[in-house]
N, C-alpha and C. Protein backbone atom coordinates (compact mmCIF):
# COMPACT_ATOMS: atom_id res chain seq x y z
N UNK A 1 50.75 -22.14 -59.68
CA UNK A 1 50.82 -22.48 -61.08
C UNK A 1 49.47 -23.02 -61.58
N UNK A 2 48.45 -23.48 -60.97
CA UNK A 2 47.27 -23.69 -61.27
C UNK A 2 46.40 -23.03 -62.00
N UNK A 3 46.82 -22.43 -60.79
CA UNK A 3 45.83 -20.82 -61.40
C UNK A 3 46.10 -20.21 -62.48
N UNK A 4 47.68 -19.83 -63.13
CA UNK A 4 48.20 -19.89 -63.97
C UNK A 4 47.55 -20.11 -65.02
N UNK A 5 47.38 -21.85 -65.16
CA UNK A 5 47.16 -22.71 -65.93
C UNK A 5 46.15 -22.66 -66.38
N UNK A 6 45.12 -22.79 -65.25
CA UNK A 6 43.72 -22.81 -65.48
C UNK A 6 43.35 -20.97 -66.49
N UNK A 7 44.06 -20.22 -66.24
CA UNK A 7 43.60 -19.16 -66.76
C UNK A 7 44.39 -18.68 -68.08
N UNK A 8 45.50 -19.61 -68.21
CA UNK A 8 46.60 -18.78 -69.12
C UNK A 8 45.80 -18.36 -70.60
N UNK A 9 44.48 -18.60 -70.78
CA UNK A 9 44.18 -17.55 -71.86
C UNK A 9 44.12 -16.29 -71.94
N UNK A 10 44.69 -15.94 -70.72
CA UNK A 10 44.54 -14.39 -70.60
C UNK A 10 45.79 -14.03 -70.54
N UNK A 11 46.83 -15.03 -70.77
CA UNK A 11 48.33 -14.76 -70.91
C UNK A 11 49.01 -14.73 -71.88
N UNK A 12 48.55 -13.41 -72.99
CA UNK A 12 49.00 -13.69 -74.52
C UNK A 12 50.80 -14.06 -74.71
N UNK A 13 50.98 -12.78 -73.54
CA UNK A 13 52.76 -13.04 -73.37
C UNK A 13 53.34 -14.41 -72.46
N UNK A 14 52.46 -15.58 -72.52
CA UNK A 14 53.06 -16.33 -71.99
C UNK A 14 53.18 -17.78 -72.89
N UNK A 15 53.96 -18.50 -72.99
CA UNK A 15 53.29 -19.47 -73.81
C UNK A 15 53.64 -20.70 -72.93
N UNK A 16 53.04 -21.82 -73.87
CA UNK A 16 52.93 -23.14 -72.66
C UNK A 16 54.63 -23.65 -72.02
N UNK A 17 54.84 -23.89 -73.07
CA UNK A 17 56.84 -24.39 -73.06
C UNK A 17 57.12 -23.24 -71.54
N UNK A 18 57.17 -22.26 -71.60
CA UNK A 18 57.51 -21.01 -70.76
C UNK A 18 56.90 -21.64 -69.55
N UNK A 19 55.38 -21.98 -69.21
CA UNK A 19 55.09 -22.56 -67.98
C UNK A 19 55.71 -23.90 -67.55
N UNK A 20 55.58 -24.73 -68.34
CA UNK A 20 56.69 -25.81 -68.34
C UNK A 20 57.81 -25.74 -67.48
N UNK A 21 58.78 -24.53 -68.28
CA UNK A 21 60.07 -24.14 -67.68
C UNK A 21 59.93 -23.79 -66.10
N UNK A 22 58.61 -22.86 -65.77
CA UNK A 22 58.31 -22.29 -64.58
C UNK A 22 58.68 -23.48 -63.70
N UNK A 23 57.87 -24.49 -63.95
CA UNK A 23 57.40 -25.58 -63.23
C UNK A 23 58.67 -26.63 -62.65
N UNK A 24 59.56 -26.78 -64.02
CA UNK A 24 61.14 -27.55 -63.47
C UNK A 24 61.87 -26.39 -63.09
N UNK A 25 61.74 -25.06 -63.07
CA UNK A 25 62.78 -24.04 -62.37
C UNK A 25 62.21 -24.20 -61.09
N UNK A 26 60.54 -24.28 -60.28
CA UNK A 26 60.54 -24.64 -59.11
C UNK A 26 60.89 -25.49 -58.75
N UNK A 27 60.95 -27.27 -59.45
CA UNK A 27 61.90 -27.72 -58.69
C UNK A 27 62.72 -28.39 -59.08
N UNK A 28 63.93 -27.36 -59.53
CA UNK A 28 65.07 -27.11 -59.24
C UNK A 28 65.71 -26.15 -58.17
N UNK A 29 64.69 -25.43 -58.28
CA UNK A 29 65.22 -24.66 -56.53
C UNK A 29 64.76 -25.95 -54.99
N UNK A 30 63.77 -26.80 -55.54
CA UNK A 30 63.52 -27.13 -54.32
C UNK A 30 64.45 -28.19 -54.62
N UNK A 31 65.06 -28.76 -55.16
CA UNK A 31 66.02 -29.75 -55.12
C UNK A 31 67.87 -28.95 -54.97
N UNK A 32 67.67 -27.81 -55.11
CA UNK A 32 68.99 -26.97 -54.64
C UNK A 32 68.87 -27.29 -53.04
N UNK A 33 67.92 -26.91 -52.27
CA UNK A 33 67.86 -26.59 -51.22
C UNK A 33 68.01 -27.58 -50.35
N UNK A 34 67.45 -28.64 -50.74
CA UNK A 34 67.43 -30.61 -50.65
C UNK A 34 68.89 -31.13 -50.38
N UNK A 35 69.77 -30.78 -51.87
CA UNK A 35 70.95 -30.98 -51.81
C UNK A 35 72.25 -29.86 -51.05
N UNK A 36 72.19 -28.96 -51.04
CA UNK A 36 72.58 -27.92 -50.50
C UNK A 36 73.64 -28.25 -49.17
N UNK A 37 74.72 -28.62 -48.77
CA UNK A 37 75.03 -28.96 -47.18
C UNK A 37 74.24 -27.44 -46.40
N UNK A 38 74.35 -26.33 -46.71
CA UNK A 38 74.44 -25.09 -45.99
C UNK A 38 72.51 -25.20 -45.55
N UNK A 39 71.53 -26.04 -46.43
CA UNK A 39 70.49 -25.61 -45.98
C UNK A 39 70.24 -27.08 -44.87
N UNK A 40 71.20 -27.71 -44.87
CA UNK A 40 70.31 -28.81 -43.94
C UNK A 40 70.65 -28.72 -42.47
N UNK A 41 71.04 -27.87 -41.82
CA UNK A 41 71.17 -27.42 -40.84
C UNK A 41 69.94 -26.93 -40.10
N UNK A 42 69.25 -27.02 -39.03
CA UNK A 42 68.17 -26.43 -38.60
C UNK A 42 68.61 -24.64 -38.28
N UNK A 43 67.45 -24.15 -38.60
CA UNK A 43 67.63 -22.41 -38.67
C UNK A 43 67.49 -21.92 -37.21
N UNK A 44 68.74 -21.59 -36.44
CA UNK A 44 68.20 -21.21 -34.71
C UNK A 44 68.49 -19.42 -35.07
N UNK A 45 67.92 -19.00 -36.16
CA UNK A 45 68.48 -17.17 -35.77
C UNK A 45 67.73 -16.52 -35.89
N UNK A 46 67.73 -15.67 -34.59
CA UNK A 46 66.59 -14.65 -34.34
C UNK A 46 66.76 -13.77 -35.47
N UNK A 47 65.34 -13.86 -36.30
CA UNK A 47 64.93 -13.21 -37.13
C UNK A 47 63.63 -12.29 -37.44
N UNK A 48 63.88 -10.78 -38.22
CA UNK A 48 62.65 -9.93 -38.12
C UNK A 48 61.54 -10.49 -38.99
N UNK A 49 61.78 -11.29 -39.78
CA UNK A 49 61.12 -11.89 -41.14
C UNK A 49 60.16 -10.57 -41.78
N UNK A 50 60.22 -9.49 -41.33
CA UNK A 50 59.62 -8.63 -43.02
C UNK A 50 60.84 -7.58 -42.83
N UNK A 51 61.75 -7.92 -42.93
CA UNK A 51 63.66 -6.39 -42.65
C UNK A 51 63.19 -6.01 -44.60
N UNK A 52 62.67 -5.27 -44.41
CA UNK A 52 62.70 -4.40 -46.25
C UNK A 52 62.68 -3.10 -45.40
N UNK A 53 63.07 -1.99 -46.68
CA UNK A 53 63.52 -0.56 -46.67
C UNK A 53 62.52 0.00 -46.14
N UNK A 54 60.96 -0.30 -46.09
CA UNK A 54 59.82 0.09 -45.35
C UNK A 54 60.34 0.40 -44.08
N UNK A 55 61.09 -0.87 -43.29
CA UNK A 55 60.63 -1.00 -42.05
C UNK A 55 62.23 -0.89 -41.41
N UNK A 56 63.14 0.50 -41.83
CA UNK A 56 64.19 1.00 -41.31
C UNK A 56 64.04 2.64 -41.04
N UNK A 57 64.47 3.30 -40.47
CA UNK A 57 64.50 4.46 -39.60
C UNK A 57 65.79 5.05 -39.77
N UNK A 58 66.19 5.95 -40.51
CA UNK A 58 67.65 6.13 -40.92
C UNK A 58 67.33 7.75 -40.25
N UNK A 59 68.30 8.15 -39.13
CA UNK A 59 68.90 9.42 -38.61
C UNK A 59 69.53 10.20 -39.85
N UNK A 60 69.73 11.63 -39.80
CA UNK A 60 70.45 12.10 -40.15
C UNK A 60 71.98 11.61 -39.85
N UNK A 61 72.23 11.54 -39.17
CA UNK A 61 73.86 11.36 -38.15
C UNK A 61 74.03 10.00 -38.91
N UNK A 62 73.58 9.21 -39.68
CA UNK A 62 73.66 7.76 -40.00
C UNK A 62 73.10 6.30 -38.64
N UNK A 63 72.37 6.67 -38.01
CA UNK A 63 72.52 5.89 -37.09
C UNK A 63 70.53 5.27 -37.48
N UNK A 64 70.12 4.11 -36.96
CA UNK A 64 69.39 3.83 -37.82
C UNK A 64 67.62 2.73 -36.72
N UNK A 65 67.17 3.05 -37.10
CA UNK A 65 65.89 2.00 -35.87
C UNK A 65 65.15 0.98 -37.19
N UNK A 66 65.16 -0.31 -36.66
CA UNK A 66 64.62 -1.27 -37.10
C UNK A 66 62.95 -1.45 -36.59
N UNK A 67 61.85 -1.32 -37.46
CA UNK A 67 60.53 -1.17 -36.40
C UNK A 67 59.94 -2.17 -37.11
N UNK A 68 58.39 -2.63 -36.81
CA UNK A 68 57.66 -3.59 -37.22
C UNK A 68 57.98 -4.81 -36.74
N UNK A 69 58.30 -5.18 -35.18
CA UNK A 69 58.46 -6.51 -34.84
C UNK A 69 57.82 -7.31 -34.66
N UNK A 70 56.61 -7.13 -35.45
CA UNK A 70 55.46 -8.06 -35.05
C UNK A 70 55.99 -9.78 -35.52
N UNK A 71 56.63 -9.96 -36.41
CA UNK A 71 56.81 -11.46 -36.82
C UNK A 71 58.16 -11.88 -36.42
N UNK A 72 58.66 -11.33 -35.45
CA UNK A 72 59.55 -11.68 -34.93
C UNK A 72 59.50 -13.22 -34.70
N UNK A 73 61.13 -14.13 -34.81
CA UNK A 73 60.67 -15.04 -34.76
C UNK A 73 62.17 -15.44 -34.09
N UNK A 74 62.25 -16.41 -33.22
CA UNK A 74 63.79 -17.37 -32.54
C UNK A 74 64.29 -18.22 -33.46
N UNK A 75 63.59 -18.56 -34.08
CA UNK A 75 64.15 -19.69 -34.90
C UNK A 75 63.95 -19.90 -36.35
N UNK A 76 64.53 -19.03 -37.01
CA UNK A 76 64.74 -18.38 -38.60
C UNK A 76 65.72 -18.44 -39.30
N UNK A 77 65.83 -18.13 -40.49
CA UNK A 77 67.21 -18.06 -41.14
C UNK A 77 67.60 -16.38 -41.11
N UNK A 78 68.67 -16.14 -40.35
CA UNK A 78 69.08 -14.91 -41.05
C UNK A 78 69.01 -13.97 -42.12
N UNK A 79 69.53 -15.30 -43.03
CA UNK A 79 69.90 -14.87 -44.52
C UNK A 79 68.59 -14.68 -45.49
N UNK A 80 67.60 -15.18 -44.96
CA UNK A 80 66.63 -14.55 -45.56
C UNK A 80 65.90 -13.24 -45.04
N UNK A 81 66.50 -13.16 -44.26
CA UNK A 81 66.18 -11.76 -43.49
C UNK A 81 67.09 -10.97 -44.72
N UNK A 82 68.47 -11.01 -44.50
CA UNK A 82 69.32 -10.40 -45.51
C UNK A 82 68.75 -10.57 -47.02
N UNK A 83 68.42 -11.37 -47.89
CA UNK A 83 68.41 -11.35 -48.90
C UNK A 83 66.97 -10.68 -48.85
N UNK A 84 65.96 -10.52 -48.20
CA UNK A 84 64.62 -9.22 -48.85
C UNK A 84 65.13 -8.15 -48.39
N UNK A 85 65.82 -7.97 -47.45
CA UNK A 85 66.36 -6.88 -47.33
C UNK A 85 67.88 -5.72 -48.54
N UNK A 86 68.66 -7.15 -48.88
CA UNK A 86 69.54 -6.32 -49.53
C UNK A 86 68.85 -6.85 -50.97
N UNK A 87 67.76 -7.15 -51.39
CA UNK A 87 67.19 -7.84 -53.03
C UNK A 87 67.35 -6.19 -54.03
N UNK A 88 66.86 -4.97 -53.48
CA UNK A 88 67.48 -3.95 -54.22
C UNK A 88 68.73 -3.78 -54.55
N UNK A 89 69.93 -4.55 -54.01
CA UNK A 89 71.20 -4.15 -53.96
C UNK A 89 71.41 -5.25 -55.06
N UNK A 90 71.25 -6.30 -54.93
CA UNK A 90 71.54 -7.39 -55.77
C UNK A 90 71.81 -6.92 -57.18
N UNK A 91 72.58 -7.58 -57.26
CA UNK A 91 73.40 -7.16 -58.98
C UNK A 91 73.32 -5.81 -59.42
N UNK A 92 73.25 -5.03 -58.44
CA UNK A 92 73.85 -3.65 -58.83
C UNK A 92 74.80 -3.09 -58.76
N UNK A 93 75.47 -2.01 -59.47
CA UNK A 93 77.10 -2.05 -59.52
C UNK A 93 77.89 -1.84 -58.26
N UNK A 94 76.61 -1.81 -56.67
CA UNK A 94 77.45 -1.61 -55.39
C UNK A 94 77.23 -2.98 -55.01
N UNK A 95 77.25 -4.18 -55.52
CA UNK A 95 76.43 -5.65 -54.72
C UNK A 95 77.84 -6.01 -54.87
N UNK A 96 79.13 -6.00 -55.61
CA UNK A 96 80.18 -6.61 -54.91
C UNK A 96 80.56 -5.65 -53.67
N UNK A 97 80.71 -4.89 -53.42
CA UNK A 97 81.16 -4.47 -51.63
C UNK A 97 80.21 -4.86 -51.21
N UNK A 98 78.64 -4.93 -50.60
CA UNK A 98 77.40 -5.31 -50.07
C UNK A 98 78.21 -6.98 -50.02
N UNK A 99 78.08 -7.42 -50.96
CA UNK A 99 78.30 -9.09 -51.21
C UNK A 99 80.14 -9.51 -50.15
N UNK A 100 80.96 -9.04 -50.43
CA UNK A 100 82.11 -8.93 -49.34
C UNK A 100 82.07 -8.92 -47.84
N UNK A 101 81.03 -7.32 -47.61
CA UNK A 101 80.77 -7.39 -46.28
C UNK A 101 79.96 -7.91 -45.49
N UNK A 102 79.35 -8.93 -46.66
CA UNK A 102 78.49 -9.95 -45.54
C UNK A 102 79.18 -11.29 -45.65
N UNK A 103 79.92 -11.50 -46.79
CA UNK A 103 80.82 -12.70 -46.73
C UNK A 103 81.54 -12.65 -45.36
N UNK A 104 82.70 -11.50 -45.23
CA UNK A 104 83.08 -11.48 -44.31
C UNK A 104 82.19 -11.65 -42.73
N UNK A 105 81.14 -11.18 -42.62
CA UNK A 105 80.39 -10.79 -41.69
C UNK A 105 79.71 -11.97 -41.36
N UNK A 106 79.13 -12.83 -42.21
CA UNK A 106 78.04 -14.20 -41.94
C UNK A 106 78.66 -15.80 -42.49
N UNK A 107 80.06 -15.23 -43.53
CA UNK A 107 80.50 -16.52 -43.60
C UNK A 107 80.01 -16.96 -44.98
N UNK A 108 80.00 -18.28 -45.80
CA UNK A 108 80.12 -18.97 -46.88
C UNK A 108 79.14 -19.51 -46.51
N UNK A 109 78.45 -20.22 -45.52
CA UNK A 109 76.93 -20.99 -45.89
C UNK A 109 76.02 -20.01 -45.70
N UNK A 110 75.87 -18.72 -45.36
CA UNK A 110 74.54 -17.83 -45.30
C UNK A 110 74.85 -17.30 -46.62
N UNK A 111 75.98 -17.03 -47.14
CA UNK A 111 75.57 -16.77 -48.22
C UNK A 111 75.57 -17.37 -49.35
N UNK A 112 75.97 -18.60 -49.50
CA UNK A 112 75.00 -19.97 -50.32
C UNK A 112 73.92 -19.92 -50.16
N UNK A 113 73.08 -19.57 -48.94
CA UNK A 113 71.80 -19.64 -48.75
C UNK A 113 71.04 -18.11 -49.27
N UNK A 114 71.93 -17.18 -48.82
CA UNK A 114 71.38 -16.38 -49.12
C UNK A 114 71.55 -16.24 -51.16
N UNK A 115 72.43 -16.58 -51.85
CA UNK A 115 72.18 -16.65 -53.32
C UNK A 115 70.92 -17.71 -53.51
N UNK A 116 70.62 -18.83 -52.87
CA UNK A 116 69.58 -19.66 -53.81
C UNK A 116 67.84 -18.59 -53.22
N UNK A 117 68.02 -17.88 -52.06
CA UNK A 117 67.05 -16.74 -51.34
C UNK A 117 66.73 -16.05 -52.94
N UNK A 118 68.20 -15.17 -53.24
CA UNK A 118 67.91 -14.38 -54.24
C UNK A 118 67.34 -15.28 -55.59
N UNK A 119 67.53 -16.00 -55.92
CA UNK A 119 67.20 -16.62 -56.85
C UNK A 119 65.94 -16.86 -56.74
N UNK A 120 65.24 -17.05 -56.15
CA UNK A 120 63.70 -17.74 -55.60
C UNK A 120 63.00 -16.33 -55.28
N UNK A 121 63.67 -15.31 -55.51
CA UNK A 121 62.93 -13.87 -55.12
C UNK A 121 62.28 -13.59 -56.91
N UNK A 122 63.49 -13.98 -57.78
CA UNK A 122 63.66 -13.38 -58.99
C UNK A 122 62.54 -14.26 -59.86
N UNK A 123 62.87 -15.75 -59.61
CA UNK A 123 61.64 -16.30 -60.05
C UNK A 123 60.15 -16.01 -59.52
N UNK A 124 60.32 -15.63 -58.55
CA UNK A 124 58.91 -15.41 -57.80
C UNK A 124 58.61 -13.45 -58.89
N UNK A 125 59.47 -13.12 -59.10
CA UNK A 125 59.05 -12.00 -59.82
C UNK A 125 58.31 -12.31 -61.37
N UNK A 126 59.18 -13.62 -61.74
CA UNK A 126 58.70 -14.43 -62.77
C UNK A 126 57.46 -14.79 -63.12
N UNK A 127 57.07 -15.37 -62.25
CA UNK A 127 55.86 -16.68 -61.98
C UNK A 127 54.62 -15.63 -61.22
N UNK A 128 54.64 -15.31 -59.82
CA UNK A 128 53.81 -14.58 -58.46
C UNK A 128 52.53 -13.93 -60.23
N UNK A 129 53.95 -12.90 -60.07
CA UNK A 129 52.87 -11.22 -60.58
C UNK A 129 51.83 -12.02 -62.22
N UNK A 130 52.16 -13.31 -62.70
CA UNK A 130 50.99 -13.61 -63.74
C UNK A 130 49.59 -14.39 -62.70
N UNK A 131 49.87 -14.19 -61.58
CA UNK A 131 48.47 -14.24 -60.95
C UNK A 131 47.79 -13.15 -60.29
N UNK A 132 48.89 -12.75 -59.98
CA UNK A 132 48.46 -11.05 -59.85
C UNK A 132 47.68 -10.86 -61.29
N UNK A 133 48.17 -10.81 -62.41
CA UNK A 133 47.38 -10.58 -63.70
C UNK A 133 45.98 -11.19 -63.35
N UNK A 134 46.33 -12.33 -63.51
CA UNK A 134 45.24 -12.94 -63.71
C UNK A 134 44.00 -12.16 -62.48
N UNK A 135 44.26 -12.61 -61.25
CA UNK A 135 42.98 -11.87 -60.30
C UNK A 135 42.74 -10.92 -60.37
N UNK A 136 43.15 -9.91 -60.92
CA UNK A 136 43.47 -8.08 -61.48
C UNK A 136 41.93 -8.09 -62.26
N UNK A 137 41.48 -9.72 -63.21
CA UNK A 137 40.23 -9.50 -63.94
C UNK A 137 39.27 -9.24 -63.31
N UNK A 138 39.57 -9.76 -62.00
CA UNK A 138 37.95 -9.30 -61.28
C UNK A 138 37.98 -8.14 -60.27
N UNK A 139 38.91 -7.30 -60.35
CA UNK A 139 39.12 -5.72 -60.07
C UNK A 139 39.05 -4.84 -61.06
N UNK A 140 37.93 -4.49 -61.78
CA UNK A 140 37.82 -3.25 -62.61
C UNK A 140 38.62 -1.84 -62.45
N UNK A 141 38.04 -1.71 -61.25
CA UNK A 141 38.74 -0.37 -60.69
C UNK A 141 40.59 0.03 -60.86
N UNK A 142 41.24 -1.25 -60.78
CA UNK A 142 42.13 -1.42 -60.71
C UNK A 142 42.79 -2.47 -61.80
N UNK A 143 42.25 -2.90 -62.79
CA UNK A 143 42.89 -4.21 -63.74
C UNK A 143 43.87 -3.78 -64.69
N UNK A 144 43.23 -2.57 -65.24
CA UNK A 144 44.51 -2.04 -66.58
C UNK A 144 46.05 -1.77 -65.84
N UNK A 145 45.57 -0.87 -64.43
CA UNK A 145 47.13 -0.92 -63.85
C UNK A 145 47.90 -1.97 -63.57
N UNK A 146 47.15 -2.73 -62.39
CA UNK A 146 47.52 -3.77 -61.97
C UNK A 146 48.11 -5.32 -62.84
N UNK A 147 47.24 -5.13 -64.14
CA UNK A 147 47.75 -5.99 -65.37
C UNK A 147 48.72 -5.25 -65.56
N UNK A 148 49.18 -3.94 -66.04
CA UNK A 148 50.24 -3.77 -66.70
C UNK A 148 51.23 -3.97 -65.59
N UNK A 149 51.41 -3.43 -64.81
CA UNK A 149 52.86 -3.50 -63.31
C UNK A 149 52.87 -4.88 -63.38
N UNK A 150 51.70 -5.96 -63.40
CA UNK A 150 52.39 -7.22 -63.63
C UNK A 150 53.16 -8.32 -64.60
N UNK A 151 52.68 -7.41 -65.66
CA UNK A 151 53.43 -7.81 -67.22
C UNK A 151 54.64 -7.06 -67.14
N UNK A 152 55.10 -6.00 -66.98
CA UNK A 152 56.21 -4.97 -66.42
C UNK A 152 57.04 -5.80 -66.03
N UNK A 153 56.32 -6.36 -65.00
CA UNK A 153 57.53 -6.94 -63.75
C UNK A 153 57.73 -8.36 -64.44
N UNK A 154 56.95 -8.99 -64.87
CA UNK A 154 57.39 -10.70 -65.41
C UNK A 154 58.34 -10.14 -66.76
N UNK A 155 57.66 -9.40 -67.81
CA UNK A 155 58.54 -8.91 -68.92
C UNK A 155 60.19 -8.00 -68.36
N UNK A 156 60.03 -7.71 -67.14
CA UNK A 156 61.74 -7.41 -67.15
C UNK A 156 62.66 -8.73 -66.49
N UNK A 157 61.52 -9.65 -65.39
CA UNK A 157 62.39 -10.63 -64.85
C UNK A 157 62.56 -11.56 -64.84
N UNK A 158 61.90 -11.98 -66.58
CA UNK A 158 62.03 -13.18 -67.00
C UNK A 158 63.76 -13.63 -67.50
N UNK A 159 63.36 -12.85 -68.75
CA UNK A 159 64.79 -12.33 -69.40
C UNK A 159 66.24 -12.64 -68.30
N UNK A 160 66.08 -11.57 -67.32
CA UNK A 160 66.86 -11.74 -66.50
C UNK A 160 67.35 -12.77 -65.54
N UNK A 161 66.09 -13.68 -65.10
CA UNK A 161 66.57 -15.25 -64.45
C UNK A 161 67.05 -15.52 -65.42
N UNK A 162 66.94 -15.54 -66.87
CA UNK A 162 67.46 -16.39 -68.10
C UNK A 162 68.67 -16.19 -68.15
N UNK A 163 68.94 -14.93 -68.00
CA UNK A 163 70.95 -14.31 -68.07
C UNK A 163 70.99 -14.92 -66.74
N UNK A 164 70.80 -14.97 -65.62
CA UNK A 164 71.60 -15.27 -64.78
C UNK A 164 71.84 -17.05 -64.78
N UNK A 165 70.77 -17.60 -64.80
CA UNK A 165 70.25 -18.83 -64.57
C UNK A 165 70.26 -19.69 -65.74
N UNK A 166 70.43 -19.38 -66.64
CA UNK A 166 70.17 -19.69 -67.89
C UNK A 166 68.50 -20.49 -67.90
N UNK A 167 68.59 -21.49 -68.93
CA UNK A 167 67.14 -22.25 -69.25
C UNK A 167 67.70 -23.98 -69.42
């Protein structure tokens, strides 16, 4: 948010109140997580920590290879394994069966954990990509794109923490 700050003249679509909000929506997630019973548990689960659609291997036959184990880790949260992994699925019209079969499958505190995951993905879509803008100024080669995919992405997922999350 500094950086943000320090630069937001280059953020016509942003205004100050809006960073403000940024700033108590971070912590309000970090005080979700604080209060939370499901996060104060220490994390013992072997986890891939980068599981996205990149780094799956799908057979014809349906059968499927998980690769990239470099950040393998013993002592992780699952559910954040799950939530970058299923964040495409999220609130799309198949995320109630997805959302069931992991209820059933991981239980009521991974997926408490895994909703405040998704939530902190969506703000990070919020907040991240206006520094992406911003450092984009000192890439010529690349600034008009890279500014626009990052106004793109804050202009569709602002709105949207707002419907879900309200203000």
């Amino acid at each position: 948010m500094q950086t943000i700050r320090s630069e937001k003249h280059l953020l016509d679509f942003v205004t100050d109140d809006a960073l403000d909000w940024f700033d108590s929506e971070v912590e309000t997630l970090n005080r979700l997580v604080h209060q939370l019973p499901s996060f104060q548990k220490k994390a013992n689960d072997t986890v891939h920590n980068d599981i996205n659609w990149h780094n799956v291997l799908v057979e014809e036959n349906g059968g499927f290879w998980m690769i990239d184990w470099d950040d393998l880790a013993v002592h992780g949260d699952v559910a954040m394994d799950y939530s970058v992994f299923l964040w495409p699925l999220y609130g799309s019209e198949d995320w109630p069966f997805w959302e069931e079969r992991l209820m059933d499958l991981e239980g009521r505190e991974r997926s408490e954990r895994m909703e405040i995951y998704f939530r902190a993905k969506l703000l990070d879509d919020v907040i991240d990509v206006l520094a992406d803008y911003i450092e984009a100024e000192n890439m010529p080669e690349v600034k008009q794109r890279t500014q626009q995919r990052a106004k793109d992405i804050h202009l569709r997922a602002y709105p949207e923490y707002l419907r879900r999350y309200g203000k």
